[in-house]
PDB file of N, CA and C in Angstrom:
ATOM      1  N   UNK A   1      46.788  34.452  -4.538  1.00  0.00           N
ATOM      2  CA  UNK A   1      47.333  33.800  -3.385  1.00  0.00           C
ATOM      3  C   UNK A   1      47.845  32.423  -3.784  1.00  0.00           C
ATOM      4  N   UNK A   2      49.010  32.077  -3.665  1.00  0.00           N
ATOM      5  CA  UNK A   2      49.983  30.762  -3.411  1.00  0.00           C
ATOM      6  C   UNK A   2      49.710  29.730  -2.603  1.00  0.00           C
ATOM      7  N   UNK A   3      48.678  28.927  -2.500  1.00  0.00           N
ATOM      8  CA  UNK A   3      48.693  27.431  -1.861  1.00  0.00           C
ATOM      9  C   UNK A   3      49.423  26.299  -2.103  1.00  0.00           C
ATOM     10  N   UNK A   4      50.890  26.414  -0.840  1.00  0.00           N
ATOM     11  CA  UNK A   4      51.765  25.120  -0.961  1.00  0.00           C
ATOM     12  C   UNK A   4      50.897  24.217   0.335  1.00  0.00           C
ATOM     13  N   UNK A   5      51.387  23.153   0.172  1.00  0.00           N
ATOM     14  CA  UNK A   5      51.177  22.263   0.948  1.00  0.00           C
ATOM     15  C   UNK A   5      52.877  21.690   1.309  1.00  0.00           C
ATOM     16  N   UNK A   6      52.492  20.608   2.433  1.00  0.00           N
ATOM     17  CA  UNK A   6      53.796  19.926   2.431  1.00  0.00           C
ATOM     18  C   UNK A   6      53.369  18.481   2.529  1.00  0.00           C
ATOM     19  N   UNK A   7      55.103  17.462   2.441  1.00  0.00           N
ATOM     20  CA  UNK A   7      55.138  16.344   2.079  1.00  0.00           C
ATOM     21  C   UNK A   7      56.142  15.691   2.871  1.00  0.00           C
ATOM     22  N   UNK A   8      55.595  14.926   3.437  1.00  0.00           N
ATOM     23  CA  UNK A   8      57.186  14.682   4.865  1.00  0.00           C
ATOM     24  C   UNK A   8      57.377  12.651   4.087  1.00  0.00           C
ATOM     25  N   UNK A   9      58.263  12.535   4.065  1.00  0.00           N
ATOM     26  CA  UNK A   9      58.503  10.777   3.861  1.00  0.00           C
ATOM     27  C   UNK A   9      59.934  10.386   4.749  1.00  0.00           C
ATOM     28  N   UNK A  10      59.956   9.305   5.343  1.00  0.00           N
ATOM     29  CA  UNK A  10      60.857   8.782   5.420  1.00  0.00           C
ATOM     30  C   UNK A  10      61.014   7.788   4.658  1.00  0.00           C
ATOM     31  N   UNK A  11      62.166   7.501   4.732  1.00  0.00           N
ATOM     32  CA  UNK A  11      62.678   6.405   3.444  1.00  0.00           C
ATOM     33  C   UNK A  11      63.896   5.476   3.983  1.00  0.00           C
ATOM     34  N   UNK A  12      63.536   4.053   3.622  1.00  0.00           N
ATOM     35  CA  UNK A  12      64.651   3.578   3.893  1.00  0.00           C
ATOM     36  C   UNK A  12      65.314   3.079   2.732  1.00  0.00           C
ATOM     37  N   UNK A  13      66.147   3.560   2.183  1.00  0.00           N
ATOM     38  CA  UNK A  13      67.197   3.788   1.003  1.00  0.00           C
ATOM     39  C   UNK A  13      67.304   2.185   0.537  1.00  0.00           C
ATOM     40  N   UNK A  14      68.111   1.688   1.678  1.00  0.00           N
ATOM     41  CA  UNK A  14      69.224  -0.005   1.596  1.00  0.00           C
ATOM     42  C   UNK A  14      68.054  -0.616   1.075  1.00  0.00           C
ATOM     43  N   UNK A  15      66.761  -0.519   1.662  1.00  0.00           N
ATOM     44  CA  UNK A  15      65.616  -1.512   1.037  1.00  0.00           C
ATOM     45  C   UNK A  15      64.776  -1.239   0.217  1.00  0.00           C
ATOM     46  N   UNK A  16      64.767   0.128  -0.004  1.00  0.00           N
ATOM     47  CA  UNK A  16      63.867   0.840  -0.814  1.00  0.00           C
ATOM     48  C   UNK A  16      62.635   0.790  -0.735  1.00  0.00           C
ATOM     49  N   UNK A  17      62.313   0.960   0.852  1.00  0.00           N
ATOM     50  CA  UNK A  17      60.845   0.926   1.455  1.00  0.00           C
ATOM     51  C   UNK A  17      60.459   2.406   2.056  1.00  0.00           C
ATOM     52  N   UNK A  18      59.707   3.024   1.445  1.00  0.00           N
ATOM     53  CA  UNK A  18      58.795   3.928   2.763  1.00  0.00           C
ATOM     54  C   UNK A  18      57.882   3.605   3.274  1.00  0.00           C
ATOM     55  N   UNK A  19      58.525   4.149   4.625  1.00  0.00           N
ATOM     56  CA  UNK A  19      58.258   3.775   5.833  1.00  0.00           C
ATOM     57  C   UNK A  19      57.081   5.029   6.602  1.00  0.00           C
ATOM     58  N   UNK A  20      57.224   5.828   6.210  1.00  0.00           N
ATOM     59  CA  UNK A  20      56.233   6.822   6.661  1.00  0.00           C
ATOM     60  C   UNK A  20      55.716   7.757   5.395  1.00  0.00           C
ATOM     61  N   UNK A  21      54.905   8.028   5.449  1.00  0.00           N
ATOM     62  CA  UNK A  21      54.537   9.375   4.249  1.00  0.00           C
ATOM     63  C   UNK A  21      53.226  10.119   4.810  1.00  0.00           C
ATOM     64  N   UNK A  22      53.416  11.896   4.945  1.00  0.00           N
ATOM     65  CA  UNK A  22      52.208  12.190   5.318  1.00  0.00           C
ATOM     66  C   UNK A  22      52.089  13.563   4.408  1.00  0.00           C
ATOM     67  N   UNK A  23      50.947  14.276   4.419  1.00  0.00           N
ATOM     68  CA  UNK A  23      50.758  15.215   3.838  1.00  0.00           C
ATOM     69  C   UNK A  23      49.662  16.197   4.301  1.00  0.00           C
ATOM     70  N   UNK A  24      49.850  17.129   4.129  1.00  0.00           N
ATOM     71  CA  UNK A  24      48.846  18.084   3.989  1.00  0.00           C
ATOM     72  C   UNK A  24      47.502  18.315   3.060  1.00  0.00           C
ATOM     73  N   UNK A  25      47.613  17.406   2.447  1.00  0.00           N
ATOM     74  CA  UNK A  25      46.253  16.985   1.735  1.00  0.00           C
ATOM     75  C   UNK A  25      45.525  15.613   1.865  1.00  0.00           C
ATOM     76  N   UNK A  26      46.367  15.155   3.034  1.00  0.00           N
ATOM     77  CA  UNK A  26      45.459  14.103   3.287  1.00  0.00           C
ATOM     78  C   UNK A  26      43.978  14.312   4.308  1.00  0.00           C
ATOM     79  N   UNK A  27      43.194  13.739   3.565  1.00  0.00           N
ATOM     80  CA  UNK A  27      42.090  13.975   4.407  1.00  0.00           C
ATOM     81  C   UNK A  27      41.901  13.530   5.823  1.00  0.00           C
ATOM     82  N   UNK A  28      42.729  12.403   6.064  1.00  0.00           N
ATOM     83  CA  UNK A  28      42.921  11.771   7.480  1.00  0.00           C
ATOM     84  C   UNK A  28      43.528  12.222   8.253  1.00  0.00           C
ATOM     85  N   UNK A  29      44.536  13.884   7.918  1.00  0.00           N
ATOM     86  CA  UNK A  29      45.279  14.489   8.732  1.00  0.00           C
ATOM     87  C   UNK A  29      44.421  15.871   8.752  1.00  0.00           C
ATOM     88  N   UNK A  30      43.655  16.403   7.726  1.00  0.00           N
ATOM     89  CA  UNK A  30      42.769  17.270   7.781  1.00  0.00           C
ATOM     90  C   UNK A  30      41.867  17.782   8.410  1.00  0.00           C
ATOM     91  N   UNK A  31      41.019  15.811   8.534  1.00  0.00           N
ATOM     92  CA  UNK A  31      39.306  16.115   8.935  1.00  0.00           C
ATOM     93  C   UNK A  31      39.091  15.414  10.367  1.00  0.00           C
ATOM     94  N   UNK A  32      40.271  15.380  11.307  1.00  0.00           N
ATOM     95  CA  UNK A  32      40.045  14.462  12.246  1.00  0.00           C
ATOM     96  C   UNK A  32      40.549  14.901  13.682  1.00  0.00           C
ATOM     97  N   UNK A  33      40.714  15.842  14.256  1.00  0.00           N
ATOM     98  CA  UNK A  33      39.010  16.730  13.593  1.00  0.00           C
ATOM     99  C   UNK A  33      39.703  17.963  12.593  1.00  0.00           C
ATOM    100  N   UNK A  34      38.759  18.611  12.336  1.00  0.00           N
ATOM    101  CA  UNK A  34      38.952  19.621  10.382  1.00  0.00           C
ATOM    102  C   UNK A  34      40.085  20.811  11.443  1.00  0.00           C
ATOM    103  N   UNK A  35      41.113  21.284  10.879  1.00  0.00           N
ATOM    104  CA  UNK A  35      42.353  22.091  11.014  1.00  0.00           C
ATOM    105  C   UNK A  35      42.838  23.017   9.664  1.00  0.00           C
ATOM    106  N   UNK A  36      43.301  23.623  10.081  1.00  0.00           N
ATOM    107  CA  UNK A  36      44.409  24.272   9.387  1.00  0.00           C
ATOM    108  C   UNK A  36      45.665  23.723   8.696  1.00  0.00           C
ATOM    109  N   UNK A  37      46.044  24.394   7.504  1.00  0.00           N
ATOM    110  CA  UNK A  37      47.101  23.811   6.868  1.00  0.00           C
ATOM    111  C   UNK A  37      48.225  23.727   7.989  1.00  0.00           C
ATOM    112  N   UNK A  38      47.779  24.846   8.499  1.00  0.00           N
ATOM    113  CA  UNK A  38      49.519  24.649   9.537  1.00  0.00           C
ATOM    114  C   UNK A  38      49.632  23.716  10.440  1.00  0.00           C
ATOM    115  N   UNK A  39      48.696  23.350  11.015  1.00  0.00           N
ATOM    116  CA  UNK A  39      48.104  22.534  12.372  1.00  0.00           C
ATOM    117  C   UNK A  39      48.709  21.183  11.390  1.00  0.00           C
ATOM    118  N   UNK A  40      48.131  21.084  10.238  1.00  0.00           N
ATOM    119  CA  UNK A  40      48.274  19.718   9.609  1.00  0.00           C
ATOM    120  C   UNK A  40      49.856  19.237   9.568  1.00  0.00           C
ATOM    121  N   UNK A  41      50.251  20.550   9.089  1.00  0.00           N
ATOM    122  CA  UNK A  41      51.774  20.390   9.347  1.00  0.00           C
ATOM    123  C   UNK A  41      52.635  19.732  10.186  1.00  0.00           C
ATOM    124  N   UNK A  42      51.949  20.310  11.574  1.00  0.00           N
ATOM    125  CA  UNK A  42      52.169  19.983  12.908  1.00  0.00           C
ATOM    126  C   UNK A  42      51.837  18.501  13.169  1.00  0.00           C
ATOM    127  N   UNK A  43      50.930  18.086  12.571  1.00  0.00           N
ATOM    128  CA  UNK A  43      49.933  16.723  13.007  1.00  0.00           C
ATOM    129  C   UNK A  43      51.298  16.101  11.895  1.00  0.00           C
ATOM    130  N   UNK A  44      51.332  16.029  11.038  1.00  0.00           N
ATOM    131  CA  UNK A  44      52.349  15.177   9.976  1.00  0.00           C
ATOM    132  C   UNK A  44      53.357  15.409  10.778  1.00  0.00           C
ATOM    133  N   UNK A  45      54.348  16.066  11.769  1.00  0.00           N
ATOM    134  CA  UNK A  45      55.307  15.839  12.356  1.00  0.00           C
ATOM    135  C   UNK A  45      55.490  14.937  13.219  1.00  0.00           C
ATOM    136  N   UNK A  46      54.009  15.159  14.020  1.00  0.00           N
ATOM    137  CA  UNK A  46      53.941  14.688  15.035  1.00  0.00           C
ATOM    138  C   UNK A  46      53.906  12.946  14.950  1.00  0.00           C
ATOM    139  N   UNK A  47      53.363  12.844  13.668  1.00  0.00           N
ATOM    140  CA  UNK A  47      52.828  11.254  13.025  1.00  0.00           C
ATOM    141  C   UNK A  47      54.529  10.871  12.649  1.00  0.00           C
ATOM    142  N   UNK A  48      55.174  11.398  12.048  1.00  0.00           N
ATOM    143  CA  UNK A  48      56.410  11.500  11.513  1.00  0.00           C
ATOM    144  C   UNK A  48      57.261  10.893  12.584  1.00  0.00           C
ATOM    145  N   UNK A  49      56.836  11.811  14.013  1.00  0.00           N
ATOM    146  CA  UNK A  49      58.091  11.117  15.252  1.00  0.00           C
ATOM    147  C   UNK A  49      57.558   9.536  15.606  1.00  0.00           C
ATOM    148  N   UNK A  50      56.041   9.784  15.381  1.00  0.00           N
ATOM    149  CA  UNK A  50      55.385   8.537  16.430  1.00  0.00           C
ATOM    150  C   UNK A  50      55.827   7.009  14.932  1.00  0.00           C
ATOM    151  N   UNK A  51      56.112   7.074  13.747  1.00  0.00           N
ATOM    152  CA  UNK A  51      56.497   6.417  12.982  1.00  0.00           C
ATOM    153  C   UNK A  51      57.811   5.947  13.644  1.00  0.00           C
ATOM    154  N   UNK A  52      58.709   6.802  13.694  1.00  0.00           N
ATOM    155  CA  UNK A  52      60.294   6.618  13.903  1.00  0.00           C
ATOM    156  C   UNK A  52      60.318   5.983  15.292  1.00  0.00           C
ATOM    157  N   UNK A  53      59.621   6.230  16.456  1.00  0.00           N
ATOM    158  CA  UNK A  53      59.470   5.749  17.700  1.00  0.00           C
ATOM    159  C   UNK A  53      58.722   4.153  17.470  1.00  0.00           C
ATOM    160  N   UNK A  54      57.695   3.918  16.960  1.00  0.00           N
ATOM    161  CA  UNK A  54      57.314   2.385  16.628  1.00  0.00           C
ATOM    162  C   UNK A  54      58.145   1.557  16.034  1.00  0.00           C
ATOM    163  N   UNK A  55      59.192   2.335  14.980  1.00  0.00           N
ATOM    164  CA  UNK A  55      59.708   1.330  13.968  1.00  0.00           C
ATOM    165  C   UNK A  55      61.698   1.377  14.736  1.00  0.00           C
ATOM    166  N   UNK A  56      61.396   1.843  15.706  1.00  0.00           N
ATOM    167  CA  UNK A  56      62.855   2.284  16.359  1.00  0.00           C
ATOM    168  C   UNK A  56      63.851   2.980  15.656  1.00  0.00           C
ATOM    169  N   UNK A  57      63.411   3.722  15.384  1.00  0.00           N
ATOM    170  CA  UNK A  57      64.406   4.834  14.385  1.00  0.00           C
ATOM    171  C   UNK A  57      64.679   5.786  15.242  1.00  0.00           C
ATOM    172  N   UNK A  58      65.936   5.957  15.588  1.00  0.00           N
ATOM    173  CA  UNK A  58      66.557   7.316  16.640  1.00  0.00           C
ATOM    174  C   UNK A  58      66.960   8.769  16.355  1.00  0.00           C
ATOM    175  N   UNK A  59      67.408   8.479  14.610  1.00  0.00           N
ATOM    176  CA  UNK A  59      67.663   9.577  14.199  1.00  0.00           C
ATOM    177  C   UNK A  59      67.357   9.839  12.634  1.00  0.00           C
ATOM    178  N   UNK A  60      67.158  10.289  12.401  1.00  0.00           N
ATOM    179  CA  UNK A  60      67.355  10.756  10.887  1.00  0.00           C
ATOM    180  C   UNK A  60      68.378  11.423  10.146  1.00  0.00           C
ATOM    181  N   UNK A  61      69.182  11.203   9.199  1.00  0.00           N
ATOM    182  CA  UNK A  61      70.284  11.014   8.581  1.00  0.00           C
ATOM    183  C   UNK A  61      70.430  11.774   7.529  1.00  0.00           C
ATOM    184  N   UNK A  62      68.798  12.767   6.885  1.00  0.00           N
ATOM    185  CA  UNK A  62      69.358  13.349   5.731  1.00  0.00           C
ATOM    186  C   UNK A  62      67.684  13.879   5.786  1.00  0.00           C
ATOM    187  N   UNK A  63      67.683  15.328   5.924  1.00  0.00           N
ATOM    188  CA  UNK A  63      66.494  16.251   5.976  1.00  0.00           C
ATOM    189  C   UNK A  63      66.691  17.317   4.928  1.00  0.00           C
ATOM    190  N   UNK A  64      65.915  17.275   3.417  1.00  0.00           N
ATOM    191  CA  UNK A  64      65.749  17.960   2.677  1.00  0.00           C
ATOM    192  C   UNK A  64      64.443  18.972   2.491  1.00  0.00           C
ATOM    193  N   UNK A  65      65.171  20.022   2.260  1.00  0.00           N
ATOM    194  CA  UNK A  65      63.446  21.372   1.832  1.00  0.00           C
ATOM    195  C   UNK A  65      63.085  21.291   1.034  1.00  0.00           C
ATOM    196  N   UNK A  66      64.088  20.883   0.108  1.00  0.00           N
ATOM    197  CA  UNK A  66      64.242  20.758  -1.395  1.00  0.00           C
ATOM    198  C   UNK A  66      63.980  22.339  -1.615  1.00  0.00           C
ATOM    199  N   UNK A  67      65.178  23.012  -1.112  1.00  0.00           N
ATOM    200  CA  UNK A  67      65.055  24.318  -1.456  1.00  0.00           C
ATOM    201  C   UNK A  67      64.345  25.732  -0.893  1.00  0.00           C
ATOM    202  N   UNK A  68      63.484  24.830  -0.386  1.00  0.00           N
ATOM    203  CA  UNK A  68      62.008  25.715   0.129  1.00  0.00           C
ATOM    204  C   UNK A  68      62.506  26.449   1.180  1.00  0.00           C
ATOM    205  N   UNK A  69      61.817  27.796   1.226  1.00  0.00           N
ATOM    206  CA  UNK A  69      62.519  28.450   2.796  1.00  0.00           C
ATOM    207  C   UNK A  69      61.177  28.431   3.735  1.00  0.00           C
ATOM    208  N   UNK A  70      61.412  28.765   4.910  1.00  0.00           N
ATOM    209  CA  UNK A  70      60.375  27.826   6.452  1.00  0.00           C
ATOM    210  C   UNK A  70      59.446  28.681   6.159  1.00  0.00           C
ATOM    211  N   UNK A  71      58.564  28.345   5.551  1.00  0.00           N
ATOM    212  CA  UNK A  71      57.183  29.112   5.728  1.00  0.00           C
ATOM    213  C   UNK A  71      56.558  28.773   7.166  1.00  0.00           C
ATOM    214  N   UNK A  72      55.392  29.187   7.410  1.00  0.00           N
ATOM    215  CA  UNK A  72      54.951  28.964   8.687  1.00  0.00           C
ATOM    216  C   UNK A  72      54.462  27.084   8.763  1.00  0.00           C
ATOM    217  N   UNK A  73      53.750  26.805   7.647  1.00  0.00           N
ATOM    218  CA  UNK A  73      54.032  25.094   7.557  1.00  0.00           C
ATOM    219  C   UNK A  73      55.221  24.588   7.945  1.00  0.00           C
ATOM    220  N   UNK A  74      56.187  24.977   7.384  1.00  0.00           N
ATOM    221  CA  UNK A  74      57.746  24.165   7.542  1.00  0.00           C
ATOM    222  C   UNK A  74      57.999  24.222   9.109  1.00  0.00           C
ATOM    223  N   UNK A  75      57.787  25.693   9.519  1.00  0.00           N
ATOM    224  CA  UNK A  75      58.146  25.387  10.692  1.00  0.00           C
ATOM    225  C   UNK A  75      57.586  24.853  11.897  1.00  0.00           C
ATOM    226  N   UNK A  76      56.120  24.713  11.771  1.00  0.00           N
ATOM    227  CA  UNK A  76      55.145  24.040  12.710  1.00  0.00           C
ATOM    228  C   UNK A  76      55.265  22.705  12.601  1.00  0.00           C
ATOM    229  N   UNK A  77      56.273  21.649  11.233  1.00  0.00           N
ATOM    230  CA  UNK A  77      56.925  20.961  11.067  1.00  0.00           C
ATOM    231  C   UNK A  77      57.716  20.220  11.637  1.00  0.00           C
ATOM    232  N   UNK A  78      58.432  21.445  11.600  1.00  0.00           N
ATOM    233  CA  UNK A  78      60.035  21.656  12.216  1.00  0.00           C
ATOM    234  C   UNK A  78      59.863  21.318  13.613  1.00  0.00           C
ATOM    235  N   UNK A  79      59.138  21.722  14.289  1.00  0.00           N
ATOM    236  CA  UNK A  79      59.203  22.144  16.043  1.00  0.00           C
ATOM    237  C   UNK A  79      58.545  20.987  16.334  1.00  0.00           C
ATOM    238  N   UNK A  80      57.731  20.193  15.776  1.00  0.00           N
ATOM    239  CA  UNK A  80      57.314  18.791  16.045  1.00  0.00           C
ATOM    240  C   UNK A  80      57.903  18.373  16.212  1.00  0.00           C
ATOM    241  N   UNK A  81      59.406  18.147  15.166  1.00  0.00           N
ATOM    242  CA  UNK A  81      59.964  16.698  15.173  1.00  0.00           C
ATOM    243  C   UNK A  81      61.223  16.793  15.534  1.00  0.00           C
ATOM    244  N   UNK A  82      61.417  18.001  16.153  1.00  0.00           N
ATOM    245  CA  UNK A  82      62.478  18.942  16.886  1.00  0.00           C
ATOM    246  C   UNK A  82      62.454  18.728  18.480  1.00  0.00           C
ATOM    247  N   UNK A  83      61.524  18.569  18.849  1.00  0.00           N
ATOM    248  CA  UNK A  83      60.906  18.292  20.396  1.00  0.00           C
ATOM    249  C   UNK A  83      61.171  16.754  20.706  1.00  0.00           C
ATOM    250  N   UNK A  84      61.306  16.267  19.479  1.00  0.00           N
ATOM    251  CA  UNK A  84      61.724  14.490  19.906  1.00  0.00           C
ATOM    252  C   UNK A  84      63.113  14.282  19.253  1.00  0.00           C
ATOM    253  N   UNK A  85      64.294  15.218  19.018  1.00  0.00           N
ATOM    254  CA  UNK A  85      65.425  15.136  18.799  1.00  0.00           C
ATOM    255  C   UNK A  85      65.497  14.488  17.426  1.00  0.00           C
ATOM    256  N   UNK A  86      64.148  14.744  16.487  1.00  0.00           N
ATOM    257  CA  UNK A  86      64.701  14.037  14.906  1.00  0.00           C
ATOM    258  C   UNK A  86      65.285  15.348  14.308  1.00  0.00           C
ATOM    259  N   UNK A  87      65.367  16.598  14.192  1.00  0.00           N
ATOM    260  CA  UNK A  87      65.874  17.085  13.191  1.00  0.00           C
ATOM    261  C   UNK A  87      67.555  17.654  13.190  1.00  0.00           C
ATOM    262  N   UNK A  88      67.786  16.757  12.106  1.00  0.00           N
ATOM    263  CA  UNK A  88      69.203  17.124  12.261  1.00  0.00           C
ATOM    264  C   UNK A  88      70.058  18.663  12.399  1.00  0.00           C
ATOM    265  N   UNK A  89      70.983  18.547  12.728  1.00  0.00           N
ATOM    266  CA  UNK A  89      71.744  19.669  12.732  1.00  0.00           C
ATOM    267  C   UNK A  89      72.457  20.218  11.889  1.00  0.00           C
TER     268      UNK A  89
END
Protein backbone atom coordinates (compact mmCIF):
# COMPACT_ATOMS: atom_id res chain seq x y z
CA UNK A 1 0.00 0.00 0.00
CA UNK A 2 1.10 3.69 -1.19
CA UNK A 3 1.02 6.42 1.59
CA UNK A 4 0.97 10.00 -0.08
CA UNK A 5 0.34 12.76 1.95
CA UNK A 6 -0.22 16.35 0.82
CA UNK A 7 1.45 19.81 0.95
CA UNK A 8 -0.55 23.03 0.32
CA UNK A 9 1.84 26.53 0.47
CA UNK A 10 1.09 29.75 -0.54
CA UNK A 11 3.76 31.87 -1.65
CA UNK A 12 4.37 35.25 -2.22
CA UNK A 13 6.85 35.23 -5.17
CA UNK A 14 7.70 39.48 -5.38
CA UNK A 15 8.94 38.96 -1.67
CA UNK A 16 9.80 35.62 -1.39
CA UNK A 17 7.79 34.97 1.75
CA UNK A 18 5.50 32.00 2.67
CA UNK A 19 2.75 32.92 3.84
CA UNK A 20 0.88 29.76 4.63
CA UNK A 21 2.18 26.08 4.66
CA UNK A 22 0.19 23.07 5.86
CA UNK A 23 0.43 19.41 5.68
CA UNK A 24 -0.75 16.23 6.30
CA UNK A 25 1.85 15.26 8.60
CA UNK A 26 1.57 17.83 10.76
CA UNK A 27 0.72 16.83 14.06
CA UNK A 28 -1.28 20.06 14.80
CA UNK A 29 -3.58 19.24 11.87
CA UNK A 30 -3.69 15.50 12.84
CA UNK A 31 -4.17 15.33 16.63
CA UNK A 32 -6.61 18.14 17.29
CA UNK A 33 -8.69 16.24 17.60
CA UNK A 34 -6.85 12.73 15.87
CA UNK A 35 -8.52 12.38 11.98
CA UNK A 36 -7.95 10.92 8.95
CA UNK A 37 -5.55 11.65 6.20
CA UNK A 38 -8.43 12.90 4.24
CA UNK A 39 -10.16 14.99 6.92
CA UNK A 40 -6.53 16.49 7.31
CA UNK A 41 -6.69 17.38 3.85
CA UNK A 42 -9.82 19.08 4.38
CA UNK A 43 -8.56 20.85 7.68
CA UNK A 44 -5.27 22.19 5.51
CA UNK A 45 -7.83 23.73 3.07
CA UNK A 46 -9.79 24.99 5.29
CA UNK A 47 -6.57 26.69 7.23
CA UNK A 48 -5.41 27.56 3.61
CA UNK A 49 -8.77 29.86 3.01
CA UNK A 50 -8.75 31.22 6.69
CA UNK A 51 -4.79 32.32 5.83
CA UNK A 52 -5.86 34.13 2.53
CA UNK A 53 -8.99 35.76 4.38
CA UNK A 54 -6.61 37.26 7.41
CA UNK A 55 -3.85 38.31 5.14
CA UNK A 56 -6.54 39.69 2.43
CA UNK A 57 -5.77 37.59 -0.36
CA UNK A 58 -8.89 37.22 -2.81
CA UNK A 59 -7.56 35.00 -5.19
CA UNK A 60 -4.96 32.78 -6.04
CA UNK A 61 -3.05 33.08 -9.24
CA UNK A 62 -1.30 29.78 -9.90
CA UNK A 63 -2.54 26.18 -8.42
CA UNK A 64 -0.14 23.33 -9.09
CA UNK A 65 -0.59 19.19 -8.53
CA UNK A 66 2.59 18.98 -9.66
CA UNK A 67 1.23 16.34 -11.79
CA UNK A 68 -0.66 14.37 -9.29
CA UNK A 69 -4.19 13.20 -10.28
CA UNK A 70 -7.24 14.00 -7.37
CA UNK A 71 -6.95 11.28 -5.16
CA UNK A 72 -9.53 11.41 -2.50
CA UNK A 73 -6.95 13.85 -0.38
CA UNK A 74 -6.72 16.26 -3.35
CA UNK A 75 -10.11 16.46 -3.55
CA UNK A 76 -11.33 16.94 0.08
CA UNK A 77 -8.69 19.74 -0.65
CA UNK A 78 -10.14 20.91 -3.48
CA UNK A 79 -13.82 21.42 -2.15
CA UNK A 80 -12.45 23.38 0.86
CA UNK A 81 -10.93 26.00 -0.87
CA UNK A 82 -13.48 25.81 -3.66
CA UNK A 83 -16.40 26.83 -1.28
CA UNK A 84 -14.50 30.20 -0.63
CA UNK A 85 -13.87 30.92 -4.43
CA UNK A 86 -9.83 30.22 -4.13
CA UNK A 87 -9.48 27.62 -6.73
CA UNK A 88 -8.77 28.74 -9.92
CA UNK A 89 -10.29 27.89 -13.10
Amino acid sequence: MQVSFLYAMVVDDQNERCLFYGSTLQKSIRQDPSCTTIEAAQRIGEGLVKACIDLDINEISSYDRNGLARGDRMRAFEIAISRHGFLPR
